[in-house]
Protein backbone atom coordinates (compact mmCIF):
# COMPACT_ATOMS: atom_id res chain seq x y z
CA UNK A 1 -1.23 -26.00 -17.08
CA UNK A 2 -4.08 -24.15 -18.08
CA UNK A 3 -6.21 -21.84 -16.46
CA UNK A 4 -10.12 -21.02 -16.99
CA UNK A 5 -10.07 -17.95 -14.22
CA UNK A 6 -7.32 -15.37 -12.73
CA UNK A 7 -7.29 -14.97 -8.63
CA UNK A 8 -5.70 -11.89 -8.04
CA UNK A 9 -4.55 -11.50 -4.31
CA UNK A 10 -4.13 -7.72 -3.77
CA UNK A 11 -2.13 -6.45 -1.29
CA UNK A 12 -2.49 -3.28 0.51
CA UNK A 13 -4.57 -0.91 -1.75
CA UNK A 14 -4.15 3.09 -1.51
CA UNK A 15 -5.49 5.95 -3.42
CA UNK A 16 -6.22 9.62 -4.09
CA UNK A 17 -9.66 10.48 -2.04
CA UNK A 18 -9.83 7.09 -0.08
CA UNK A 19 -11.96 7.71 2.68
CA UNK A 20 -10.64 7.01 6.05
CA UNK A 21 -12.03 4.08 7.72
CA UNK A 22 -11.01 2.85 11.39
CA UNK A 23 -8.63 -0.37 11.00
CA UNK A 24 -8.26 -0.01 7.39
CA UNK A 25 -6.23 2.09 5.76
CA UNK A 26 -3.26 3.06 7.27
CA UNK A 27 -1.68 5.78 4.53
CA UNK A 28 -4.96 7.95 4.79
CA UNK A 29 -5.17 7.50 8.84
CA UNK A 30 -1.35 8.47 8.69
CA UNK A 31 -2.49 11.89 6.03
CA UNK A 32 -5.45 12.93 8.34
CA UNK A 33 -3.33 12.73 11.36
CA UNK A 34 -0.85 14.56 9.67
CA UNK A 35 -3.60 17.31 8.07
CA UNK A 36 -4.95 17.26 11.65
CA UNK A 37 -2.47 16.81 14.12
CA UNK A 38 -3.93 13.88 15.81
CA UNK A 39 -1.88 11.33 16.93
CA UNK A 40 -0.67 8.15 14.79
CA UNK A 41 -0.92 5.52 16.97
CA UNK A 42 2.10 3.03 15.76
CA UNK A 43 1.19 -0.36 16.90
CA UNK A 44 4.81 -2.19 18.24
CA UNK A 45 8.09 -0.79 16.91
CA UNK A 46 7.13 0.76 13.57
CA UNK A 47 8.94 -1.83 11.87
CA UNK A 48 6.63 -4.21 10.68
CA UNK A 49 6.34 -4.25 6.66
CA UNK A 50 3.38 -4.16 3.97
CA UNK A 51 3.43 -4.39 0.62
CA UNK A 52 1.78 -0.99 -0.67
CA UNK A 53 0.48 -1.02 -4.42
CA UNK A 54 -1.54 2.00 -6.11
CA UNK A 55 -4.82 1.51 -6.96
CA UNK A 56 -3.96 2.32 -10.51
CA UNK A 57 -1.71 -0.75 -10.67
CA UNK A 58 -4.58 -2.87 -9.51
CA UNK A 59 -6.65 -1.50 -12.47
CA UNK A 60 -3.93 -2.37 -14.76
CA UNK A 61 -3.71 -6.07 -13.06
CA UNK A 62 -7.22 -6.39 -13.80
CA UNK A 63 -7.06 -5.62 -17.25
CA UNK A 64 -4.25 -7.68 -17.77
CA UNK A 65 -6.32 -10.88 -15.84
CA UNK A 66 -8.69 -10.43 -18.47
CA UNK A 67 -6.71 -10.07 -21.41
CA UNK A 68 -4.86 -12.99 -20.18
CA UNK A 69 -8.14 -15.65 -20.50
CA UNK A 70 -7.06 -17.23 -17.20
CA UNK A 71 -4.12 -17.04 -15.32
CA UNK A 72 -4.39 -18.72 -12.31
CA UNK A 73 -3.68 -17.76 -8.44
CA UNK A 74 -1.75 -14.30 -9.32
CA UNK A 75 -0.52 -11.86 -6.45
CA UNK A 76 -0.56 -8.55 -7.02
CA UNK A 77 1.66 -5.96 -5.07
CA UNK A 78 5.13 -4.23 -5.68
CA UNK A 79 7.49 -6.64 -4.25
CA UNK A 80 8.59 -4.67 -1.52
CA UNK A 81 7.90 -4.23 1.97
CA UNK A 82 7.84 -0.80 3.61
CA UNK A 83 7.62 -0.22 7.29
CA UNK A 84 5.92 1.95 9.19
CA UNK A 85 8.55 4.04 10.46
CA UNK A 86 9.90 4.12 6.56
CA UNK A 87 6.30 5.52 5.72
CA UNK A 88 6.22 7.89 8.10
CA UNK A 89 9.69 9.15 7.07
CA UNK A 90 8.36 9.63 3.47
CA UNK A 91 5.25 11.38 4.12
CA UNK A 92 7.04 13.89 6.53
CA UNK A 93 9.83 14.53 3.86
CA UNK A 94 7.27 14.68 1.65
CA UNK A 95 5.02 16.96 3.36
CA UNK A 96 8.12 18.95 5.26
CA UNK A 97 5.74 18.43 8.18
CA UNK A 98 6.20 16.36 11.54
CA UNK A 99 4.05 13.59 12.09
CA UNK A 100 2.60 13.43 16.22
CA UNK A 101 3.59 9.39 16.55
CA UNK A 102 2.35 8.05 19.48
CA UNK A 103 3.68 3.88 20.07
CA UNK A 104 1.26 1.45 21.39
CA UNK A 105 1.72 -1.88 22.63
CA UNK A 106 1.04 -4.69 19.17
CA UNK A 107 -1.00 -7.32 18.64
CA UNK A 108 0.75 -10.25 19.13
CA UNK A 109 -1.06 -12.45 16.23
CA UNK A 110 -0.23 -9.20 13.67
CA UNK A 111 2.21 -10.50 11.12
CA UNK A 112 5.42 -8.42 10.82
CA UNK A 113 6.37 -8.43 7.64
CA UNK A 114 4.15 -8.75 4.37
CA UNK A 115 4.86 -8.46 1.16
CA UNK A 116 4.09 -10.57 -1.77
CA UNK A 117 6.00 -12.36 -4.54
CA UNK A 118 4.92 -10.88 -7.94
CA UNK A 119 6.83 -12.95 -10.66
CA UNK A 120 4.01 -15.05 -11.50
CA UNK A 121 1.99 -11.33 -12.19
CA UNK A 122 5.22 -10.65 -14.27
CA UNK A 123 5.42 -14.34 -16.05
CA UNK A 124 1.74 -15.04 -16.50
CA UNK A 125 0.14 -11.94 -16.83
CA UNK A 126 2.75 -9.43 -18.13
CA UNK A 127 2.11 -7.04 -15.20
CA UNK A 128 4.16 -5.13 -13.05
CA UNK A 129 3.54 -2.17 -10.64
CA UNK A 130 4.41 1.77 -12.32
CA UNK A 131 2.96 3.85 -9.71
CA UNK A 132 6.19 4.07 -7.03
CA UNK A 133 5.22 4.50 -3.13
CA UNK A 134 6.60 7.97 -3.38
CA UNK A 135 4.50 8.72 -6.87
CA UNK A 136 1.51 7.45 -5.21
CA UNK A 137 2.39 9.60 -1.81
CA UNK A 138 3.05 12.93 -3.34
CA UNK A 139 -0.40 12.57 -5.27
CA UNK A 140 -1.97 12.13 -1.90
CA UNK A 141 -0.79 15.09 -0.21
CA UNK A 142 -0.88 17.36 -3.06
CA UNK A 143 -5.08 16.37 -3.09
CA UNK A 144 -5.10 17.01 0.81
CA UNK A 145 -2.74 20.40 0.04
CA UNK A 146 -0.32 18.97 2.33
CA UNK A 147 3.01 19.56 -0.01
């Protein structure tokens, strides 16, 4: 089959400096909370699951979309889901800090688990994530001086 254009379906975007907007966002609501001491509200159990990919790694999935001519319907992500609670856990080993959690009742429509399927970015594109959760993490709070 051939292709004339590349979709690329991103996943859950972070980066270095991204400012922090209510309902979107949740590693730099999770470092201000943690810079601040605010609470982090946790919406159900913690153990819902999003597929986190660096900003860097999108860039690169870009590139490759165009070098590619056309790839069709590609997702882009890592492959692997990380919950809440497994976030949390990072950023306060991380840091060496203690996050103030607070739970909260969920939404009941909220999916909980996410995380995409990236052989076709692999196969058709030649892409695959380099920037690890914990790369991307430790970038973060070194910029906010939280190591």
């Amino acid at each position: 089959m051939i292709h004339e254009a590349s979709i690329l379906r991103v996943t859950n975007t972070y980066r270095v400096g991204q400012a922090i907007k209510p309902g979107f966002g949740v590693i730099p609501t999770l470092v201000n909370a943690l810079r601040t001491g605010d609470s982090f509200k946790i919406f159900g159990s913690g153990n819902m699951q999003r597929d986190y990919v660096n900003v860097v790694d999108v860039q690169r999935a870009i590139a490759a979309a165009i070098d590619a001519g056309g790839a069709g319907v590609v997702n882009i992500g890592t492959g692997r889901g990380t919950s809440i609670n497994e976030l949390i856990a990072e950023v306060q080993e991380l840091s060496g800090r203690t996050l103030n959690v607070e739970y909260v009742e969920a939404d009941k429509n909220e999916p909980t688990y996410y995380q995409l399927d990236i052989s076709r970015a692999e196969n058709a594109l030649g892409w695959k994530p380099t920037v690890s959760l914990r790369e991307g993490l430790t970038q973060i709070l070194g910029m906010a001086d939280l190591l």
